[in-house]
N, C-alpha and C. Protein backbone atom coordinates (compact mmCIF):
# COMPACT_ATOMS: atom_id res chain seq x y z
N UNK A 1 79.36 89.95 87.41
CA UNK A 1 79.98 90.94 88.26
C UNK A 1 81.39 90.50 88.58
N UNK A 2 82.41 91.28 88.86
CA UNK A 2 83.70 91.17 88.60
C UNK A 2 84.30 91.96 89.92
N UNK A 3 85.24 90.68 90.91
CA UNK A 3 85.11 91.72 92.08
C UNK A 3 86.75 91.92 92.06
N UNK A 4 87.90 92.69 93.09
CA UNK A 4 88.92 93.13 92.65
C UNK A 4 89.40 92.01 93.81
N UNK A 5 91.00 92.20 92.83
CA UNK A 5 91.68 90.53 94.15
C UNK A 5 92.03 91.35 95.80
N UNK A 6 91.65 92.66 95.87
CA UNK A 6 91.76 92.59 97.24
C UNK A 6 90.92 92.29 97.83
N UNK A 7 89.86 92.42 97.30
CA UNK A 7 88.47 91.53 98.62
C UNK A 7 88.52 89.93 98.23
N UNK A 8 88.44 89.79 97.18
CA UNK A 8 88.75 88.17 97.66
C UNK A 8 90.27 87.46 98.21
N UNK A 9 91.28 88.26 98.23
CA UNK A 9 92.42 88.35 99.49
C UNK A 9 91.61 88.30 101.03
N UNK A 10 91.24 89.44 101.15
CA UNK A 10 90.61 89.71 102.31
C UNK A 10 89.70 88.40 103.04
N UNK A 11 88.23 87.56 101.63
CA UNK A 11 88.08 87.07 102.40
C UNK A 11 88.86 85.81 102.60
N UNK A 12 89.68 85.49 101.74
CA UNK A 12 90.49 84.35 101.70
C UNK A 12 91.61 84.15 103.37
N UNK A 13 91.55 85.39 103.57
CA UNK A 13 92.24 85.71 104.67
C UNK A 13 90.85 85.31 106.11
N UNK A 14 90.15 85.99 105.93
CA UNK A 14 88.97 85.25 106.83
C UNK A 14 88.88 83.59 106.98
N UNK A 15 88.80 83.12 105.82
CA UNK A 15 88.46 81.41 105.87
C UNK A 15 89.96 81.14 106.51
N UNK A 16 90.74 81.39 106.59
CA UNK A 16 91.95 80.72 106.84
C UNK A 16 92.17 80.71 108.12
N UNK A 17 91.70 82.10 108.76
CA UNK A 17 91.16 82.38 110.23
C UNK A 17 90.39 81.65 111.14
N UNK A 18 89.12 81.38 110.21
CA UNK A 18 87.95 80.17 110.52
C UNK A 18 88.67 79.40 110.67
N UNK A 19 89.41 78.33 110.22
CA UNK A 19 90.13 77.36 109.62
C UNK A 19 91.01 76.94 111.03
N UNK A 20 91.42 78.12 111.58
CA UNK A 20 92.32 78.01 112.84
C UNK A 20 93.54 78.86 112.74
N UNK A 21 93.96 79.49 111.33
CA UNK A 21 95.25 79.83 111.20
C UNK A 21 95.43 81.59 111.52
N UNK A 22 96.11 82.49 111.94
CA UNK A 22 96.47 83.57 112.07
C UNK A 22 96.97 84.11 111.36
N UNK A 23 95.48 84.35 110.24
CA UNK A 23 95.65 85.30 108.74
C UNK A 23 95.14 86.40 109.17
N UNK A 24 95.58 87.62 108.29
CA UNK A 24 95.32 88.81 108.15
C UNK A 24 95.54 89.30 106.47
N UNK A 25 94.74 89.60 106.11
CA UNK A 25 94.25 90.20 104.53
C UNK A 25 94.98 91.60 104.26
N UNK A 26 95.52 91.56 102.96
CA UNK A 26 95.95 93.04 102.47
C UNK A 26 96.88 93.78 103.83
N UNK A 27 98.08 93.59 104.34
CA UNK A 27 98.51 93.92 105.52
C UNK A 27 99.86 94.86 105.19
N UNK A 28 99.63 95.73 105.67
CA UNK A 28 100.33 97.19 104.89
C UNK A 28 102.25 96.71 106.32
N UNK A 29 103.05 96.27 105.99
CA UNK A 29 104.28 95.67 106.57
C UNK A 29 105.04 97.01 106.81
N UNK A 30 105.42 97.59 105.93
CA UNK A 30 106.32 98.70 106.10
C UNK A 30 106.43 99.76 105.02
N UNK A 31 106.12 100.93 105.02
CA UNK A 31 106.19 101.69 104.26
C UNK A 31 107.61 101.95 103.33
N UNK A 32 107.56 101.10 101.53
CA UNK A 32 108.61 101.51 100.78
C UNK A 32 108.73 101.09 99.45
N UNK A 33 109.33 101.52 98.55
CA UNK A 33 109.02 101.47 97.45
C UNK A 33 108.59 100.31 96.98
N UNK A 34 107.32 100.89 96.14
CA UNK A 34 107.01 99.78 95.21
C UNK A 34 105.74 99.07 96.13
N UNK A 35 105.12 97.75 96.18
CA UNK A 35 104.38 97.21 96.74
C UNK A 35 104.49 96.62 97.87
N UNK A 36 104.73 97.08 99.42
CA UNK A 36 104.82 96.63 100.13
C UNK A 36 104.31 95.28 101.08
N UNK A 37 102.84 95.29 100.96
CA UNK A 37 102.20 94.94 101.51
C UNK A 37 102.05 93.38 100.79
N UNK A 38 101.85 92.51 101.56
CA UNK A 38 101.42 90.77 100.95
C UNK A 38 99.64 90.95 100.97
N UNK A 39 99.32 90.18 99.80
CA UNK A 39 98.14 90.13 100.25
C UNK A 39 97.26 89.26 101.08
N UNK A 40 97.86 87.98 101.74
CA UNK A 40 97.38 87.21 103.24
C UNK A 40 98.75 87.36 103.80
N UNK A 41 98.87 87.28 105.36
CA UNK A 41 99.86 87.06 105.93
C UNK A 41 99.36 86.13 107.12
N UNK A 42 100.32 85.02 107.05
CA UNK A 42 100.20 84.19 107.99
C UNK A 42 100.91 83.95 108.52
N UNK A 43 101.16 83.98 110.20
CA UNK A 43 102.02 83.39 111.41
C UNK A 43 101.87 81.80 111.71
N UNK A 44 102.89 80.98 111.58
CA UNK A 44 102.26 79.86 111.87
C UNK A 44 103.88 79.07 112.47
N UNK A 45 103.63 79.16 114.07
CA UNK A 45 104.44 79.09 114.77
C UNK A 45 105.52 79.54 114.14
N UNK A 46 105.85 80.58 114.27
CA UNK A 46 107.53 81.60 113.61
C UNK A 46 107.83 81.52 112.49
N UNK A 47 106.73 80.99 111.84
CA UNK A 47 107.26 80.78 110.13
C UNK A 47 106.45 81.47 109.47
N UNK A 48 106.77 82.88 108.55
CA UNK A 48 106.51 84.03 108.19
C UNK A 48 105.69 83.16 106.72
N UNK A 49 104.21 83.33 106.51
CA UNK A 49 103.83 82.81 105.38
C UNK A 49 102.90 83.47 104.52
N UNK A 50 103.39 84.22 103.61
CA UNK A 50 102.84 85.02 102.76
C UNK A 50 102.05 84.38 101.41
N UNK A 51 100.74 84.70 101.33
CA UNK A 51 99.87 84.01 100.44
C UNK A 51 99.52 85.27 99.27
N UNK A 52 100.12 85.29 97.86
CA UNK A 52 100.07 86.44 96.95
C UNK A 52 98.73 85.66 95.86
N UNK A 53 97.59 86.64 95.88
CA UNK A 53 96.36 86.00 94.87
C UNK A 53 96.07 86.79 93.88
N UNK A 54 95.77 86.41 92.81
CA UNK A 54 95.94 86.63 91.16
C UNK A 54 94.42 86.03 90.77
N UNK A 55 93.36 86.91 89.60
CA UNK A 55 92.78 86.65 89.07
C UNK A 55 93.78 85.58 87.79
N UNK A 56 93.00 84.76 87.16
CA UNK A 56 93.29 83.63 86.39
C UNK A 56 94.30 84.08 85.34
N UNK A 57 95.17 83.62 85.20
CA UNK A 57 95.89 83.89 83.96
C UNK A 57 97.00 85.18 84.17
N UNK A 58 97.39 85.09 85.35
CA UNK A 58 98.44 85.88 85.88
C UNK A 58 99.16 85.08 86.79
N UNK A 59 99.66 84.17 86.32
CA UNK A 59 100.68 83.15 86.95
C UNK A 59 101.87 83.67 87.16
N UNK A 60 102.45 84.03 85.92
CA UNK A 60 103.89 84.44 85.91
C UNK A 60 104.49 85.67 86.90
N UNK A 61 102.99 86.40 87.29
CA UNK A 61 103.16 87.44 87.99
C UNK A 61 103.15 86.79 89.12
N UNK A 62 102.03 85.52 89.50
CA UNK A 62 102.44 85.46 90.56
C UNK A 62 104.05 84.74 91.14
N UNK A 63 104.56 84.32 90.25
CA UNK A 63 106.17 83.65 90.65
C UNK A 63 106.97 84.92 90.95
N UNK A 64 106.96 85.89 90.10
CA UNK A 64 107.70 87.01 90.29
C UNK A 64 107.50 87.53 91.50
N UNK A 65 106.18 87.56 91.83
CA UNK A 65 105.74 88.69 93.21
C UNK A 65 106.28 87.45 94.70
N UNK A 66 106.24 86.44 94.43
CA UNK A 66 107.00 85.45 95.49
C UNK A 66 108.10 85.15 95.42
N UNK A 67 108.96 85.22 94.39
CA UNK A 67 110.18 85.95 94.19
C UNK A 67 110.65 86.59 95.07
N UNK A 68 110.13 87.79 94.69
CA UNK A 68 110.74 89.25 95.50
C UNK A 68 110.56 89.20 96.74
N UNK A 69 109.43 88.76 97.29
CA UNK A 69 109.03 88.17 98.86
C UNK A 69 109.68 88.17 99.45
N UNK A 70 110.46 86.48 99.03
CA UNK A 70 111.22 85.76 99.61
C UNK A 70 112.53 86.65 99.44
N UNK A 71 113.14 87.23 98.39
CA UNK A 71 114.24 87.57 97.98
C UNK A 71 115.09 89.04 99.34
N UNK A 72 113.68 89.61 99.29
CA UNK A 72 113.25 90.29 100.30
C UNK A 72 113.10 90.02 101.60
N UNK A 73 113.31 89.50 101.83
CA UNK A 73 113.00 89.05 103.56
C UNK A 73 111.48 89.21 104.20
N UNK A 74 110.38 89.01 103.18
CA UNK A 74 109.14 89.67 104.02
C UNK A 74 108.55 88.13 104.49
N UNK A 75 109.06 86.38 103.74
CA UNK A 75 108.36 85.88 104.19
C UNK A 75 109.34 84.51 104.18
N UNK A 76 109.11 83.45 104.88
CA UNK A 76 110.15 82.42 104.70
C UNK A 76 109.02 80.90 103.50
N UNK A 77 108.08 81.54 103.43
CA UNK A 77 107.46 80.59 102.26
C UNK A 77 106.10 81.41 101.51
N UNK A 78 106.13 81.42 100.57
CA UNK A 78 105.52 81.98 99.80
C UNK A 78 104.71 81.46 98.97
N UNK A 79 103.26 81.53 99.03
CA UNK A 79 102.15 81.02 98.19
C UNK A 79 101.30 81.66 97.14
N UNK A 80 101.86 81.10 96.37
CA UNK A 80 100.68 81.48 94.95
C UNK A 80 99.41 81.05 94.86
N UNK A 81 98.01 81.47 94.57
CA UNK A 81 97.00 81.12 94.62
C UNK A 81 96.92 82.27 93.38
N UNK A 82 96.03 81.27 92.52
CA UNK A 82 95.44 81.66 91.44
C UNK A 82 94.06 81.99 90.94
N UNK A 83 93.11 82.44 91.20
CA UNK A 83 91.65 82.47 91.21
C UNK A 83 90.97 81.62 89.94
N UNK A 84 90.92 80.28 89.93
CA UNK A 84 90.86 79.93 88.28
C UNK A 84 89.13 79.27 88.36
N UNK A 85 88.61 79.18 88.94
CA UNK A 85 87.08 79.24 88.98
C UNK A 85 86.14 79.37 90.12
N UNK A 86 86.01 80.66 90.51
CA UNK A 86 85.30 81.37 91.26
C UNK A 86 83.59 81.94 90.91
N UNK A 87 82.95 80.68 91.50
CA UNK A 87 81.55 81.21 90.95
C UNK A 87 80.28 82.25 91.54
N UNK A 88 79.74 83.11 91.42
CA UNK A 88 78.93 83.87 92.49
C UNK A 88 78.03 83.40 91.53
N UNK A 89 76.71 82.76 92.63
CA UNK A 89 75.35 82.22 92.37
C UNK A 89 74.52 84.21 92.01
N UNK A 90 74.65 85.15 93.10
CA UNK A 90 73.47 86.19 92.51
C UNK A 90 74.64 86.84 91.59
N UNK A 91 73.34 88.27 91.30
CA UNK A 91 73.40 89.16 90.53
C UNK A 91 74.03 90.17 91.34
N UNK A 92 74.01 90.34 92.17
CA UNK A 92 74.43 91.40 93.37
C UNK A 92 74.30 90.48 94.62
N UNK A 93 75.78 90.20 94.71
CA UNK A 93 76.11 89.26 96.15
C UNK A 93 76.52 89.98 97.26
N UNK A 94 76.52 89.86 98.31
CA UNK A 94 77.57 90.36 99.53
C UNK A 94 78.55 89.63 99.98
N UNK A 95 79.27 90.15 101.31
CA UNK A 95 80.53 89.11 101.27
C UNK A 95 79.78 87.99 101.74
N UNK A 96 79.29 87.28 102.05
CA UNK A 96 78.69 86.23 102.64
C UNK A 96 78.53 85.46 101.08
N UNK A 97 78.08 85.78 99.82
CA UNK A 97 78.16 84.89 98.84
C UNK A 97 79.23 85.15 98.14
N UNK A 98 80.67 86.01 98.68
CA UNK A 98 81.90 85.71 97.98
C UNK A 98 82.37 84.68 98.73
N UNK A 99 82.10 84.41 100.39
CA UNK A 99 83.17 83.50 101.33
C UNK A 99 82.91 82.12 100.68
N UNK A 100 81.30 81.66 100.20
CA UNK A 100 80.78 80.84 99.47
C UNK A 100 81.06 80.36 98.48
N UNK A 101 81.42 81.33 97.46
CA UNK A 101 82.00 81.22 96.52
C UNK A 101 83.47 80.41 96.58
N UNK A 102 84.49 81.20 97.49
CA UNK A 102 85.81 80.96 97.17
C UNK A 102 85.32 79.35 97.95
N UNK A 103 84.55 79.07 98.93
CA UNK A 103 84.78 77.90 99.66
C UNK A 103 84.46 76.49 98.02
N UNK A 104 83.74 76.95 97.19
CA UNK A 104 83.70 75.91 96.48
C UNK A 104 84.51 76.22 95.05
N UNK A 105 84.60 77.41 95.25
CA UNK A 105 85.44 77.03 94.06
C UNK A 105 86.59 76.66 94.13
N UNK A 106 87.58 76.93 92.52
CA UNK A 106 88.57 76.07 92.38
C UNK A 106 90.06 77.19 92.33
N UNK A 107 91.19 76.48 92.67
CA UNK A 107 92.28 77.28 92.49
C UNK A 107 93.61 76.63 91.87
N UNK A 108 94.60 77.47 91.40
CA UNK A 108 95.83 77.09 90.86
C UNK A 108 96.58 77.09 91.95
N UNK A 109 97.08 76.75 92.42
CA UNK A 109 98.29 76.93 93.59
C UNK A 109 99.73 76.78 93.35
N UNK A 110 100.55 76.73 94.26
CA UNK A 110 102.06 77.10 93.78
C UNK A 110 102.68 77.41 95.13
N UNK A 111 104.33 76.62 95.11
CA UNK A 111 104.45 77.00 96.57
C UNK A 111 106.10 77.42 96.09
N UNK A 112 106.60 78.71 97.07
CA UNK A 112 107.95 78.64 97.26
C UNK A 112 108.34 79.05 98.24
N UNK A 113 109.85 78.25 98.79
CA UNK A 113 110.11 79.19 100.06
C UNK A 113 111.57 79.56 100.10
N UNK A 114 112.05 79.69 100.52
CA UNK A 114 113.63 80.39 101.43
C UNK A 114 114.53 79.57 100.41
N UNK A 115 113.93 78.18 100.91
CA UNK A 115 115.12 76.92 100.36
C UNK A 115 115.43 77.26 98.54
N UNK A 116 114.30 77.33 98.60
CA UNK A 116 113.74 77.65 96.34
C UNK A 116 114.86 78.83 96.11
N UNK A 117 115.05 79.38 96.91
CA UNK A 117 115.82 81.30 96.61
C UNK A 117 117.38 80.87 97.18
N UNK A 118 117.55 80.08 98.04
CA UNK A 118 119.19 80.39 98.96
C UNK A 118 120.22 80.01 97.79
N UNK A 119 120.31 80.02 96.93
CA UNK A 119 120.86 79.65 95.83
C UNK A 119 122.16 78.75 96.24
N UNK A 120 121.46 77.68 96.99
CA UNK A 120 122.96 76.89 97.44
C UNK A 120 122.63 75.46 96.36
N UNK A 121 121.76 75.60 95.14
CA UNK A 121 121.46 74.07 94.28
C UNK A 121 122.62 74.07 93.28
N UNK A 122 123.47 75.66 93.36
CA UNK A 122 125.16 74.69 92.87
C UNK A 122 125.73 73.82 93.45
N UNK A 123 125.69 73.90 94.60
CA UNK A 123 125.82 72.64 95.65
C UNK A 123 125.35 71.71 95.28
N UNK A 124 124.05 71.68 95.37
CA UNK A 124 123.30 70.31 95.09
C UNK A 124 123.09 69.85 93.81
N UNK A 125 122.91 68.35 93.54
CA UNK A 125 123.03 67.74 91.89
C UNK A 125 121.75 68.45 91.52
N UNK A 126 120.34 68.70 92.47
CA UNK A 126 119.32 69.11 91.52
C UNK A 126 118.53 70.08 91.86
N UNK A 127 118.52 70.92 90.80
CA UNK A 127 117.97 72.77 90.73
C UNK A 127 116.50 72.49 91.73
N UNK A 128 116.36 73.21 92.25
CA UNK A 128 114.74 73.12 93.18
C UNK A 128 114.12 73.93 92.18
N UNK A 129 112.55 73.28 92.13
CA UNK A 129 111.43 73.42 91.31
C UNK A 129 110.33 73.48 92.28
N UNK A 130 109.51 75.03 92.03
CA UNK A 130 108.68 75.22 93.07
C UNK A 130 107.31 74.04 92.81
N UNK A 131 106.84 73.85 93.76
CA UNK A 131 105.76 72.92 93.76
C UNK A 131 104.68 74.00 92.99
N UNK A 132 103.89 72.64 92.28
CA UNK A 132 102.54 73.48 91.62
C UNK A 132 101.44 72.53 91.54
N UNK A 133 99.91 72.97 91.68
CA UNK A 133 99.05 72.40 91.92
C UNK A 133 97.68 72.87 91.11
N UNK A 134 97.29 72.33 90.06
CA UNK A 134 96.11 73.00 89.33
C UNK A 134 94.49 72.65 90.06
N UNK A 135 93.86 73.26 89.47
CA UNK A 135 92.42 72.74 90.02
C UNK A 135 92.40 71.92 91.21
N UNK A 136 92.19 73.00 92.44
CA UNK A 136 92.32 72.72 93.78
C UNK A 136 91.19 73.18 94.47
N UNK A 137 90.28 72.27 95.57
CA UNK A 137 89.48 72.94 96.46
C UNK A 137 89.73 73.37 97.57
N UNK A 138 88.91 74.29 98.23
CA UNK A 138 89.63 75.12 99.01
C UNK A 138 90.19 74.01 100.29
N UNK A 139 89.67 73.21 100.98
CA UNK A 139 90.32 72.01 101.73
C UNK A 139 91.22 71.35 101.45
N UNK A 140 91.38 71.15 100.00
CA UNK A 140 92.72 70.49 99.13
C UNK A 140 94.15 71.60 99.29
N UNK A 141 93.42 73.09 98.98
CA UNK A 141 94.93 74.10 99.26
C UNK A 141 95.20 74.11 100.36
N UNK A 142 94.21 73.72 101.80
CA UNK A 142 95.00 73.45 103.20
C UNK A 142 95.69 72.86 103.83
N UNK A 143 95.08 71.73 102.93
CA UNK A 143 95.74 70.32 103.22
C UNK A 143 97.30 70.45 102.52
N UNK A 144 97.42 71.00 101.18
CA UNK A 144 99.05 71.46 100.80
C UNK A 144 99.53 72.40 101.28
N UNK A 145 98.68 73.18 101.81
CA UNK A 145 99.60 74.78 102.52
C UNK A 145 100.36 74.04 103.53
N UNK A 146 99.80 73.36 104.73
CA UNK A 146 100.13 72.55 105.94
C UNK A 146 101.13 71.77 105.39
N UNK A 147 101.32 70.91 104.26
CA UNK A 147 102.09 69.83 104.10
C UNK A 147 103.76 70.91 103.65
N UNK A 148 103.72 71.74 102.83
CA UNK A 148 104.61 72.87 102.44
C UNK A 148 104.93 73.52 103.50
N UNK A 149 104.29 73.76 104.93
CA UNK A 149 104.82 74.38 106.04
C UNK A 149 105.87 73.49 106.42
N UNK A 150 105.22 72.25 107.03
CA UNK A 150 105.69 71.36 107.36
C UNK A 150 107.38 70.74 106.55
N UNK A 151 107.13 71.15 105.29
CA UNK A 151 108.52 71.06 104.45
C UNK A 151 109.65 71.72 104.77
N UNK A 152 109.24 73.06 104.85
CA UNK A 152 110.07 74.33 105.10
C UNK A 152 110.77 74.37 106.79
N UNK A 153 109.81 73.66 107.78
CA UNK A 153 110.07 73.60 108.97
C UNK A 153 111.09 72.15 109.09
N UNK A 154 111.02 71.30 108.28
CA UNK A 154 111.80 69.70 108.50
C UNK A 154 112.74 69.62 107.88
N UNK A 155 113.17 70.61 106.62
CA UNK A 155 113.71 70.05 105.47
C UNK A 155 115.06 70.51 106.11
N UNK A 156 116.20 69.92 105.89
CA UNK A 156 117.60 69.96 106.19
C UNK A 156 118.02 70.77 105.19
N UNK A 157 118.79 71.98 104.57
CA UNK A 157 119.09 72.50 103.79
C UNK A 157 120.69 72.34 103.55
N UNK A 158 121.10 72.45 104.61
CA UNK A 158 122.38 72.94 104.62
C UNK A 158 123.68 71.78 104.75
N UNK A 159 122.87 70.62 105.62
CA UNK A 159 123.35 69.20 105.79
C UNK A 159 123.50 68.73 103.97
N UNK A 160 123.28 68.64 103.44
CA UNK A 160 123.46 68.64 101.59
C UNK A 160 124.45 69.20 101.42
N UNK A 161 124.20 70.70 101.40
CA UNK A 161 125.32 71.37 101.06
C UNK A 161 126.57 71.17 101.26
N UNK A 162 126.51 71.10 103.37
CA UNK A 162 128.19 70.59 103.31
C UNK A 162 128.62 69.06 102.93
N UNK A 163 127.29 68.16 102.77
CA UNK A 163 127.83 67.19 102.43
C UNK A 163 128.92 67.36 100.97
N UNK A 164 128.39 67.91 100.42
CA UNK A 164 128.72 68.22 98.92
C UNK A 164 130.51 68.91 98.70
N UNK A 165 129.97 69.96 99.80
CA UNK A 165 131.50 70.41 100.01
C UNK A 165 132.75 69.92 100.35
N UNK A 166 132.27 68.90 101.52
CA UNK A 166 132.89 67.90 101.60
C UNK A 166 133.47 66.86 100.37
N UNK A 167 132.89 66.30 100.01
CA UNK A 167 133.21 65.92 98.99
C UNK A 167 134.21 66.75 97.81
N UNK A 168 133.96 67.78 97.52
CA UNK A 168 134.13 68.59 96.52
C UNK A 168 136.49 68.91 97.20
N UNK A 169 136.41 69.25 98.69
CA UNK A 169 137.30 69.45 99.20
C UNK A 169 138.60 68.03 99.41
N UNK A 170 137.88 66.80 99.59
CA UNK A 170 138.37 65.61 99.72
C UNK A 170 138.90 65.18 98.31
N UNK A 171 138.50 65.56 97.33
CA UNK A 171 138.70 65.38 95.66
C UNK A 171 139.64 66.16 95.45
N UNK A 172 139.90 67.50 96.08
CA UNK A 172 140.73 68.50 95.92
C UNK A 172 142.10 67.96 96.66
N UNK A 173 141.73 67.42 97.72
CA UNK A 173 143.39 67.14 98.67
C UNK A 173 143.54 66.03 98.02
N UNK A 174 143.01 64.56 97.48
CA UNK A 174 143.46 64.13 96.93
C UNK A 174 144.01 64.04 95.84
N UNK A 175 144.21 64.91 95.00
CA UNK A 175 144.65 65.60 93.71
C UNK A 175 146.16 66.14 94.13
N UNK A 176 146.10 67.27 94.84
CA UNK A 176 146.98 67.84 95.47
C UNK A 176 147.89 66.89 96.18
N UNK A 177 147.90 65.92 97.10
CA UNK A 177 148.65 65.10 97.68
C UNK A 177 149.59 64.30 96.85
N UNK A 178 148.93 64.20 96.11
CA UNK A 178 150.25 62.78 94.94
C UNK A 178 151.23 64.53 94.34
N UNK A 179 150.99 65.14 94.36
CA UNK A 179 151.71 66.09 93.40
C UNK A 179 152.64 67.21 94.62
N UNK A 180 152.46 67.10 95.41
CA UNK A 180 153.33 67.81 96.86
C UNK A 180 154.24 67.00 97.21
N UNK A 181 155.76 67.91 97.09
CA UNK A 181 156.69 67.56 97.81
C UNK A 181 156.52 67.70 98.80
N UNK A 182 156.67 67.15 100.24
CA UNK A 182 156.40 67.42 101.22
C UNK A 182 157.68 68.34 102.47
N UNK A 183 158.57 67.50 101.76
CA UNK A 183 160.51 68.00 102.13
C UNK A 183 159.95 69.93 101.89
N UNK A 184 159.08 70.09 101.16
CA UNK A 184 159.75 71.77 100.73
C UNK A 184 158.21 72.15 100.83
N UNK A 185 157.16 71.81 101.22
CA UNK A 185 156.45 72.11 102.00
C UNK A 185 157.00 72.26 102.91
N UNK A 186 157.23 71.73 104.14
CA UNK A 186 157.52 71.83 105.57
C UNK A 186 159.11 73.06 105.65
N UNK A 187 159.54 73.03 104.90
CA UNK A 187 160.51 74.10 104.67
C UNK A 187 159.92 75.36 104.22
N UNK A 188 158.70 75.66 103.42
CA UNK A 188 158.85 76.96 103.19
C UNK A 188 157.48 77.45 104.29
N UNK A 189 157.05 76.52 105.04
CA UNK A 189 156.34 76.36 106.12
C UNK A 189 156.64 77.09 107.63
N UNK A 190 158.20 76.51 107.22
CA UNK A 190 159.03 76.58 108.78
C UNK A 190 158.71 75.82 109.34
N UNK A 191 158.35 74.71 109.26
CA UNK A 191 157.95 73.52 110.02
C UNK A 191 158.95 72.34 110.15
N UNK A 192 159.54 72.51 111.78
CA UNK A 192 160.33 71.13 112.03
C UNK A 192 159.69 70.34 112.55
N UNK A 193 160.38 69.44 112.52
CA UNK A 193 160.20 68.25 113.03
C UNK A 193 160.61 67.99 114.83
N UNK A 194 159.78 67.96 115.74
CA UNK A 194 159.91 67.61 116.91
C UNK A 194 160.62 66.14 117.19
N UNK A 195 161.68 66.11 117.57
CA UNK A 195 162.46 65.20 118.39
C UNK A 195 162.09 64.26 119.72
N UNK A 196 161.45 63.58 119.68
CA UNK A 196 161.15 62.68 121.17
C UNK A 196 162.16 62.11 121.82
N UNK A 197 161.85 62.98 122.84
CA UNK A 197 163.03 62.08 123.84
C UNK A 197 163.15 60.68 124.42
């Protein structure tokens, strides 16, 4: 039996609840083109965390759909979860042997957030590469969801950047300085020279 990724969104969104966290499943955000809605959404102290889930072998979709997320403003970190071995023991289960299911089975995971998209790694010497995680149990993807929050909430972004600029600007005046007259600078400046009495 073959169930559709919005109920196992849904209950994936339940365990995460159990768990302690302030998920909500399939959550309709704002009415507008195209696919609005994330399929978990999580609050976790002001940090907008959208969890997008894919039957097996739709990876690429899921980078794209956390992509646009982020690109979009709907989330400041964005999680891929992959359904890559999900077992139901009956023949006709209820949700009680899907929550079972997802609790032992296994997943692909994948993380991106804000930092992955702000396209400031011309700045920096090295391109950001979203984190990825194969064959994961469901305690193992909490234990990385939490550690990836925790990234997104500590990580300095911007302290890099201007370091860089810095640099980039100090290389520039020193270039410029050996090659400036200074006599015709300050002349086409209008800049005198103050007299001390």
């Amino acid at each position: 039996m073959s169930f559709r990724e919005e109920n196992l969104n849904v209950i994936l969104a339940e365990l995460l609840t159990e768990r302690g966290l302030k998920a909500l499943g399939e959550v309709i955000l704002r009415k507008r083109k195209g696919r609005p809605e994330p399929d978990v959404l999580i609050e976790l102290n002001g940090v907008r965390i959208v969890i997008e889930g894919k039957k097996l072998g739709m990876w690429a979709a899921l980078v794209d759909q956390c992509k646009e997320r982020l690109d979009n403003n709907v989330c400041d970190l964005c999680v891929m979860v992959e359904y890559a071995d999900i077992k139901l023991k009956k023949l006709v289960p209820n949700q009680l042997d899907v929550k079972d299911a997802l609790l032992k089975g296994r997943f692909n995971i994948g993380f991106l957030s804000y930092i992955d998209r702000a396209g400031l790694d011309k700045w920096l010497h090295v391109a950001p590469k979203p984190e990825e995680y194969a064959d994961v149990g469901f305690d193992e993807f909490l234990t990385y969801l939490m550690s990836a929050y925790t990234r997104v909430v500590r990580e300095d972004i911007i302290g890099p950047v201007i370091n860089r600029m810095n640099e980039v600007l100090w290389e520039f005046a020193s270039k410029v300085s050996t090659a400036v007259n200074v006599e015709r600078l300050k002349e086409v400046l209008e800049l005198e020279e103050v007299e001390e009495e």
